[in-house]
C-alpha atoms as a PDB file:
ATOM      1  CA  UNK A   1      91.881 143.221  61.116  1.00  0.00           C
ATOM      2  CA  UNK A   2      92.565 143.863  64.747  1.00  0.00           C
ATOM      3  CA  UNK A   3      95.758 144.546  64.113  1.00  0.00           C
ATOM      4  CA  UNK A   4      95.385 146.910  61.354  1.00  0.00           C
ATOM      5  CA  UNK A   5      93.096 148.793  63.924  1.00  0.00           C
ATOM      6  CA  UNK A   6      95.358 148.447  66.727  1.00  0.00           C
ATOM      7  CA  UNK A   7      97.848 149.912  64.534  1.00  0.00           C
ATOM      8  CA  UNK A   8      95.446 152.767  63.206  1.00  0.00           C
ATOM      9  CA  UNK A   9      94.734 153.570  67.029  1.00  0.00           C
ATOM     10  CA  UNK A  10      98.377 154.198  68.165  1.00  0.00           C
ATOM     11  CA  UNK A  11      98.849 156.284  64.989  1.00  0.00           C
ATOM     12  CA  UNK A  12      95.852 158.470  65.836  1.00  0.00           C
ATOM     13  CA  UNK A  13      96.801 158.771  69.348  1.00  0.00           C
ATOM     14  CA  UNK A  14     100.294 159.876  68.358  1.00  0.00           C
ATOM     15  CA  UNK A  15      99.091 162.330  65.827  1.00  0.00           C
ATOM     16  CA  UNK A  16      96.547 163.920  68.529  1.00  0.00           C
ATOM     17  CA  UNK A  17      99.582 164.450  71.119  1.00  0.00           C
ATOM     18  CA  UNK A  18     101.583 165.855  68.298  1.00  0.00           C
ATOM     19  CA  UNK A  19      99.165 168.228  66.856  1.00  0.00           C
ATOM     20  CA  UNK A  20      97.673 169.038  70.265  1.00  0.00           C
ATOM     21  CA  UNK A  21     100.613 169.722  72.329  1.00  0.00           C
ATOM     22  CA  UNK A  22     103.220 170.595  69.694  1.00  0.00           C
ATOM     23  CA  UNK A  23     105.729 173.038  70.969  1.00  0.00           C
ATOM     24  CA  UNK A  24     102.697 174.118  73.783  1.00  0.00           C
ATOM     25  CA  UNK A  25     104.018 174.495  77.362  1.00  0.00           C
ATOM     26  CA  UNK A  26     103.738 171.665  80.184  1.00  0.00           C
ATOM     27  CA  UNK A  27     103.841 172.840  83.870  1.00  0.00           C
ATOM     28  CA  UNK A  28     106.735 170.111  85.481  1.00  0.00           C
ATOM     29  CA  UNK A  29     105.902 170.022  89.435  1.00  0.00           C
ATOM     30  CA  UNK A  30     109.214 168.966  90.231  1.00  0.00           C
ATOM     31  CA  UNK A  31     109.380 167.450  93.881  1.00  0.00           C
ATOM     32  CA  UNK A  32     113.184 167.624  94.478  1.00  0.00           C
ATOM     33  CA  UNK A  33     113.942 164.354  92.467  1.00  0.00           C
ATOM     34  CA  UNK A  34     115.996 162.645  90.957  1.00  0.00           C
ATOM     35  CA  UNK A  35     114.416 161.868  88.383  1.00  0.00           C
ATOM     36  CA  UNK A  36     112.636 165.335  87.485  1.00  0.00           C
ATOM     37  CA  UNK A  37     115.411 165.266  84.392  1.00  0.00           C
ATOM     38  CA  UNK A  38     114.437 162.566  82.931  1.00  0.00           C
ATOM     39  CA  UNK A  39     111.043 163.397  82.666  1.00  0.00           C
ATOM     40  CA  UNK A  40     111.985 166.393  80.895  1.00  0.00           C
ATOM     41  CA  UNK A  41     113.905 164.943  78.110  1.00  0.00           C
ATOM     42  CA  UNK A  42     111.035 162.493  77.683  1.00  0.00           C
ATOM     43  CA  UNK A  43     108.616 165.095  77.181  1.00  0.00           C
ATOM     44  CA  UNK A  44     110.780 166.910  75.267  1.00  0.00           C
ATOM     45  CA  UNK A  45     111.239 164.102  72.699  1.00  0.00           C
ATOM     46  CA  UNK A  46     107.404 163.693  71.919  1.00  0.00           C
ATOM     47  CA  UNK A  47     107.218 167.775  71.380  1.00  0.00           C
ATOM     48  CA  UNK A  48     105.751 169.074  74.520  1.00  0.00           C
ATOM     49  CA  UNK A  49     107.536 172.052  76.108  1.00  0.00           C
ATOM     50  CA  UNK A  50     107.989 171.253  80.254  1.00  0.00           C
ATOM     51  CA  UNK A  51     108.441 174.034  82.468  1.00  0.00           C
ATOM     52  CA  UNK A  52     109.786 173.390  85.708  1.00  0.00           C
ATOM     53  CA  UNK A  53     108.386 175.067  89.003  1.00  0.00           C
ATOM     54  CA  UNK A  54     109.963 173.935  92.155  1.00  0.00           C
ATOM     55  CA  UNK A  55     107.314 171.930  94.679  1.00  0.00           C
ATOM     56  CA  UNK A  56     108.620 173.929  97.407  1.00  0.00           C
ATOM     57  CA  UNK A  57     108.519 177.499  95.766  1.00  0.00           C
ATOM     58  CA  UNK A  58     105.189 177.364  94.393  1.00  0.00           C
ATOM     59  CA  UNK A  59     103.102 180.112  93.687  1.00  0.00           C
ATOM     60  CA  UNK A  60      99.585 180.114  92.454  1.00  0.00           C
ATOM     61  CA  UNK A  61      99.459 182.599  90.112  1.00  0.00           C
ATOM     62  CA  UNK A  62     102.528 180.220  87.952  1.00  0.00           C
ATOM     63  CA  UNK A  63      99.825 177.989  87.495  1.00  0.00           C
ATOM     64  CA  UNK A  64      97.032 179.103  86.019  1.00  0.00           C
ATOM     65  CA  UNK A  65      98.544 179.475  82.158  1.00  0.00           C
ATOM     66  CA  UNK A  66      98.970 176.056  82.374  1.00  0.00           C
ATOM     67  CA  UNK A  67      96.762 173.010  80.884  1.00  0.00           C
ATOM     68  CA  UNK A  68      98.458 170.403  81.929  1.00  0.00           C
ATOM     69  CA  UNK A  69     100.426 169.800  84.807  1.00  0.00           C
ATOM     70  CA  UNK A  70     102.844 166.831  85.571  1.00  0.00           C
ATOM     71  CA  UNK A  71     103.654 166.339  89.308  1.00  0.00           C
ATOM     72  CA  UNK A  72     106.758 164.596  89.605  1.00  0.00           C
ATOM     73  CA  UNK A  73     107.872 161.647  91.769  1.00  0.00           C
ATOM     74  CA  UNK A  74     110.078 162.488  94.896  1.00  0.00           C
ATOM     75  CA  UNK A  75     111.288 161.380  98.128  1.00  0.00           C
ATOM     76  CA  UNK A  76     108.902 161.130 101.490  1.00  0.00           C
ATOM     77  CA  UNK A  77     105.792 161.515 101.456  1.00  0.00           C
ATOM     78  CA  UNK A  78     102.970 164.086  99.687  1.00  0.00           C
ATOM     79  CA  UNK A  79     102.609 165.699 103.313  1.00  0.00           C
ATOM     80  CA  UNK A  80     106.283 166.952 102.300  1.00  0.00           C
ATOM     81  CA  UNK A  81     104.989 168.928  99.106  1.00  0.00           C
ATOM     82  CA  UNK A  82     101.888 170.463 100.076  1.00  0.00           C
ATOM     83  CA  UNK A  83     102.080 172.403  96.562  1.00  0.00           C
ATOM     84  CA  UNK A  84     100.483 169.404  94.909  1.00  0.00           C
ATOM     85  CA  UNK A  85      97.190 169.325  97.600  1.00  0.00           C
ATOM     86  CA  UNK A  86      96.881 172.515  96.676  1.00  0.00           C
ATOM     87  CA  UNK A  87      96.976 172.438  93.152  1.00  0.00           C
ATOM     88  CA  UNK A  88      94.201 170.043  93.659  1.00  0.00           C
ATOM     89  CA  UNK A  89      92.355 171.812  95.314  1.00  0.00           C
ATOM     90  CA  UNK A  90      92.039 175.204  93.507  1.00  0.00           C
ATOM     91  CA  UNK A  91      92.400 173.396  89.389  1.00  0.00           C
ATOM     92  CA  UNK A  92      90.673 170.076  89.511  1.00  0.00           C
ATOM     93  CA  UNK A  93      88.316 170.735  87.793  1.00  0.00           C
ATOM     94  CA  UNK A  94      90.199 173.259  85.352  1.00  0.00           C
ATOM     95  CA  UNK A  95      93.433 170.995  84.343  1.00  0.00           C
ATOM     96  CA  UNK A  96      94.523 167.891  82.940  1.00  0.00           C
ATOM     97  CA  UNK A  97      96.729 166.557  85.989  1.00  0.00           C
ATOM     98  CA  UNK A  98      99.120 163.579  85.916  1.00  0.00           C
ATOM     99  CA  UNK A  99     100.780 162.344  89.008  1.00  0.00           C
ATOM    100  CA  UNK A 100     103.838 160.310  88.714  1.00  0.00           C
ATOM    101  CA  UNK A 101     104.769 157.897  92.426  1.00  0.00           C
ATOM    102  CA  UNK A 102     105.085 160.657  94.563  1.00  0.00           C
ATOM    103  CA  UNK A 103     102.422 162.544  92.637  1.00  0.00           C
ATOM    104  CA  UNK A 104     100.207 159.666  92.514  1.00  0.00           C
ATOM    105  CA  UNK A 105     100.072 158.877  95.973  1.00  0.00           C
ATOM    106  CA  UNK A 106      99.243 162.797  97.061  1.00  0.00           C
ATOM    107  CA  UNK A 107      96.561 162.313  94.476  1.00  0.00           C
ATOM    108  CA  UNK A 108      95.236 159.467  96.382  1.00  0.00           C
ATOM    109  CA  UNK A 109      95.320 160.998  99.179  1.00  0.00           C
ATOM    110  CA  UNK A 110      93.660 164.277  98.399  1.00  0.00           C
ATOM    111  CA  UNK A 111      90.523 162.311  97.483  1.00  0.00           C
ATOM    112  CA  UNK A 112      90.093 160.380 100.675  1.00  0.00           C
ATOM    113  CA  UNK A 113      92.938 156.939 100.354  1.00  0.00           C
ATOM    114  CA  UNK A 114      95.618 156.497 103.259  1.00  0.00           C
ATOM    115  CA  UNK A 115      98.854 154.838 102.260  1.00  0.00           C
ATOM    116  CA  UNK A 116     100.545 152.603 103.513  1.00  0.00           C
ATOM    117  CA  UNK A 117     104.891 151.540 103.864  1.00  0.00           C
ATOM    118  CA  UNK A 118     105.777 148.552 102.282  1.00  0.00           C
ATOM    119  CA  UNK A 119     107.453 145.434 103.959  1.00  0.00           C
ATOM    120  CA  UNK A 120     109.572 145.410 100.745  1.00  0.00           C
ATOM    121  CA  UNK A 121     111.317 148.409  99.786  1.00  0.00           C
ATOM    122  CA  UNK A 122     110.247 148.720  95.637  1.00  0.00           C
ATOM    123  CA  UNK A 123     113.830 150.665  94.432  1.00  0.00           C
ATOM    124  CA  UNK A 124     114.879 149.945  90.439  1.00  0.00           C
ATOM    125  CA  UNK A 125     112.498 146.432  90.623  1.00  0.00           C
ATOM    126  CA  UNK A 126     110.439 145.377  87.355  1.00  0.00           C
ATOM    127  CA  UNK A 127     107.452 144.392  88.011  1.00  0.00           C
ATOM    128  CA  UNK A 128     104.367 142.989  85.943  1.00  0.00           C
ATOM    129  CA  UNK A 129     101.186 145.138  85.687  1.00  0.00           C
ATOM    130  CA  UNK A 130      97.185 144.309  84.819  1.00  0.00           C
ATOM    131  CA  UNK A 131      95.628 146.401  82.695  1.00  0.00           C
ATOM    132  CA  UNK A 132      92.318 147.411  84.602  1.00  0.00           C
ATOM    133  CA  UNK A 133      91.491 150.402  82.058  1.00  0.00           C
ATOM    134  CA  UNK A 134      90.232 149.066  78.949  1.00  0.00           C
ATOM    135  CA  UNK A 135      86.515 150.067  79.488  1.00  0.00           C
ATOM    136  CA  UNK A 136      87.890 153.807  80.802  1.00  0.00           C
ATOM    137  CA  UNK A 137      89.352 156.665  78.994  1.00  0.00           C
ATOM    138  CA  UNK A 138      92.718 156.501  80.601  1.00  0.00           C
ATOM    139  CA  UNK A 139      95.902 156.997  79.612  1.00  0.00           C
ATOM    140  CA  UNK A 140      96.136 153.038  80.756  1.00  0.00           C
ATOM    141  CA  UNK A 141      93.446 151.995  78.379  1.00  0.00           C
ATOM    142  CA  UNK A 142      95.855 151.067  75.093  1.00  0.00           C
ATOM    143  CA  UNK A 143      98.698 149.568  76.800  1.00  0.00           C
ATOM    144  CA  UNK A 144      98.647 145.781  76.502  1.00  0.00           C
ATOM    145  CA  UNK A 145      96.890 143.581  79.089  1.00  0.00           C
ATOM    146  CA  UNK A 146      99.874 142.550  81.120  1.00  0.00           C
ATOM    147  CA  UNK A 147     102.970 144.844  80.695  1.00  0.00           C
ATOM    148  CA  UNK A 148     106.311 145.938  82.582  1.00  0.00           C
ATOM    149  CA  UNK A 149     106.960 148.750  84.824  1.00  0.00           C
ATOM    150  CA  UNK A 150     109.787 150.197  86.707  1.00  0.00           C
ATOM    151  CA  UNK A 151     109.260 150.645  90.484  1.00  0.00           C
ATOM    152  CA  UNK A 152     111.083 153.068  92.971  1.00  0.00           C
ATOM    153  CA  UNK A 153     108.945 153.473  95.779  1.00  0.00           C
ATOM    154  CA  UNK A 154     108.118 152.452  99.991  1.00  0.00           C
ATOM    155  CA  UNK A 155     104.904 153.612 100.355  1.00  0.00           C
ATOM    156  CA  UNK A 156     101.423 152.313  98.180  1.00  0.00           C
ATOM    157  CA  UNK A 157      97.746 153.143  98.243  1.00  0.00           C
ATOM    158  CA  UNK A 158      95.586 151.021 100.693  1.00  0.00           C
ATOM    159  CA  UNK A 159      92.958 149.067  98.286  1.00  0.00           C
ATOM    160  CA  UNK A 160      90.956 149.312 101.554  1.00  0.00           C
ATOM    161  CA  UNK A 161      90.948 153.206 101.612  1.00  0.00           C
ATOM    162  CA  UNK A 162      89.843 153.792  98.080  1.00  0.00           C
ATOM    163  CA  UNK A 163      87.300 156.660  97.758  1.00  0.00           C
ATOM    164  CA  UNK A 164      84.346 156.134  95.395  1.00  0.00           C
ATOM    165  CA  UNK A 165      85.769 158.937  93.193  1.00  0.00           C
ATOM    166  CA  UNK A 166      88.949 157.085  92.003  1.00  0.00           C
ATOM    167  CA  UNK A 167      89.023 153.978  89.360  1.00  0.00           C
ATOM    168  CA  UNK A 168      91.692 151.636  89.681  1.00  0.00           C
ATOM    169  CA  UNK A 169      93.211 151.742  86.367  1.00  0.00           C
ATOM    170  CA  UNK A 170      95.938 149.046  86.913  1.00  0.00           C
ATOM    171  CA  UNK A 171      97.664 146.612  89.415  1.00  0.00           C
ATOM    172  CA  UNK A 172     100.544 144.836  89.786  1.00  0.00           C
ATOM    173  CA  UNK A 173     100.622 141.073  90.123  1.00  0.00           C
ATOM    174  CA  UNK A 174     100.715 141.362  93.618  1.00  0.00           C
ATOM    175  CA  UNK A 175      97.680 143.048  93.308  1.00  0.00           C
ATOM    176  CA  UNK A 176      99.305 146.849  94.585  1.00  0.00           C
ATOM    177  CA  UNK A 177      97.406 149.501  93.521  1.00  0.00           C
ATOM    178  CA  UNK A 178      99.878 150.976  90.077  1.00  0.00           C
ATOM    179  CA  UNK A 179      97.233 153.344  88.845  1.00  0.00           C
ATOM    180  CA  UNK A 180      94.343 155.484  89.194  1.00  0.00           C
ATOM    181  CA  UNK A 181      91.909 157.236  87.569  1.00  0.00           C
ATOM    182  CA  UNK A 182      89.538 160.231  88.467  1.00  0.00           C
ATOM    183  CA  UNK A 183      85.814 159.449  87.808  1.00  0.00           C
ATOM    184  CA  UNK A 184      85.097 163.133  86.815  1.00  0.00           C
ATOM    185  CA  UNK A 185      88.296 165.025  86.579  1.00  0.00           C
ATOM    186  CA  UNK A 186      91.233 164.498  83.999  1.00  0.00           C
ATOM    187  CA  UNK A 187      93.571 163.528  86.654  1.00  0.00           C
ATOM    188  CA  UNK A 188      95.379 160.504  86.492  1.00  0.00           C
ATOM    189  CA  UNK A 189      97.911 159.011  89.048  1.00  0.00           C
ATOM    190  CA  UNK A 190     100.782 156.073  88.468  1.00  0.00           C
ATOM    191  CA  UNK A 191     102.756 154.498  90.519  1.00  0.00           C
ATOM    192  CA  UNK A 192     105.392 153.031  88.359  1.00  0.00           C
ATOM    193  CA  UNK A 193     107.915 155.434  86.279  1.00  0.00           C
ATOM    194  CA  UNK A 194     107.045 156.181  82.793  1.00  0.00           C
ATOM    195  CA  UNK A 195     110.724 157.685  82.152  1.00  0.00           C
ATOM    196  CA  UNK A 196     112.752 154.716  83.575  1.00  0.00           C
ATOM    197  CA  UNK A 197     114.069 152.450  80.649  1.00  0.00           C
ATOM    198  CA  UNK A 198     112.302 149.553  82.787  1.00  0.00           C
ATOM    199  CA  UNK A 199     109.650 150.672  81.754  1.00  0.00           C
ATOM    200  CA  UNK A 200     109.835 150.285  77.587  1.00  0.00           C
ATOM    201  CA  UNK A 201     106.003 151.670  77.095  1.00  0.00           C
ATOM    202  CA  UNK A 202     106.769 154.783  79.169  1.00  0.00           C
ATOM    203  CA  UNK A 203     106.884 157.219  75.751  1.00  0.00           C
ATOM    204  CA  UNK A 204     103.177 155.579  74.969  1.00  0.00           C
ATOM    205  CA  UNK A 205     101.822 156.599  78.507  1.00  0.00           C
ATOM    206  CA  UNK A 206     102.944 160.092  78.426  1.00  0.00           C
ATOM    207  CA  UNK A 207     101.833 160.034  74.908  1.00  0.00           C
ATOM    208  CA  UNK A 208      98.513 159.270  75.771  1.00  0.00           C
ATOM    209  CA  UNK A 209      98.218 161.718  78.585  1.00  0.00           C
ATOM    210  CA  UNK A 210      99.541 164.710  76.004  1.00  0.00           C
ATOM    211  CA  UNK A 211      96.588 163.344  73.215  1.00  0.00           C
ATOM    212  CA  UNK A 212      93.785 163.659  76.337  1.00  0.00           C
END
């Protein structure tokens, strides 16, 4: 029986992102990486339409059309791609946002956390994450309760720093903060990368996020 319902909950879930964001357009934040691409042919193959606006030549007004907005991972630091902040700041409470590493630490950080740089640099490493979501309606919430992720990042979120605002929607096993979860907003932030192929439930996440 909990299978069959298991089973009857990813089909749903897949049906919702497919009727809901068929062929409807995606604003990418791309933050000059390398992986930007990737992201795009993911979201392509689960029907969404991604449009790319460069961090760094942002506009406002290329914004507002848009229901969803992906902000990308990239290299340095949020302080390096203001656009995000300000995204934030003028269509929290108006868009579904999802930040990916980069994205999810300027997320953080908008709301109140400080990061801080790893003694271990976290480039192309798997690494196990805990499933702190199952109570919240997060894009975390279906995955299984211990799962794999690829990592490709120096700096994390401070546990310490974490405003009131923000769930904690997973951690990895040495307990890093690997996701997080507005309390009011649909805005979502992960640290891991849902379009590396270390991480094999990646299609589920975004999934998920296109269904919300």
């Amino acid at each position: 029986m909990a299978f069959a319902i298991e089973s009857l909950s990813i089909f749903v879930r897949k049906l919702l992102a497919f009727i809901v964001y068929s062929n409807k357009e995606i604003l990418l934040l791309d933050n000059r990486d390398s992986f930007t691409y990737n992201l795009v042919h993911l979201l392509k193959s689960l029907d969404a339409v991604p449009r790319i606006l460069d961090s760094l030549k942002y506009l406002d007004n290329e914004v507002v059309k848009f229901e969803k907005i992906l902000f990308s991972p990239g290299p340095g630091i949020p302080d390096h791609f203001p656009a995000m902040k300000s995204i934030l700041s003028n269509y929290q409470s108006k868009q579904s946002i999802l930040g990916i590493c980069l994205g999810h630490q300027a997320i953080a950080e908008f709301y109140g956390a400080k990061l801080f740089k790893q003694d271990v640099v976290q480039h192309g490493q798997v690494k196990q994450v805990i499933n702190k979501a199952t109570h919240l309606n997060s894009i975390i919430s279906t995955m299984p309760a211990v799962f794999d992720v690829g990592l490709y990042h120096s700096w994390a979120i401070d546990e310490k720093s974490l405003p009131d605002s923000l769930h904690v929607t997973c951690v990895s096993e040495d307990q890093i903060i690997m996701g997080i979860k507005h309390k009011t907003f649909n805005i979502e932030g992960i640290q891991f990368h849902p379009e590396s192929f270390l991480t094999k439930l990646g299609r589920e996440l975004l999934e998920n996020w296109l269904a919300t």
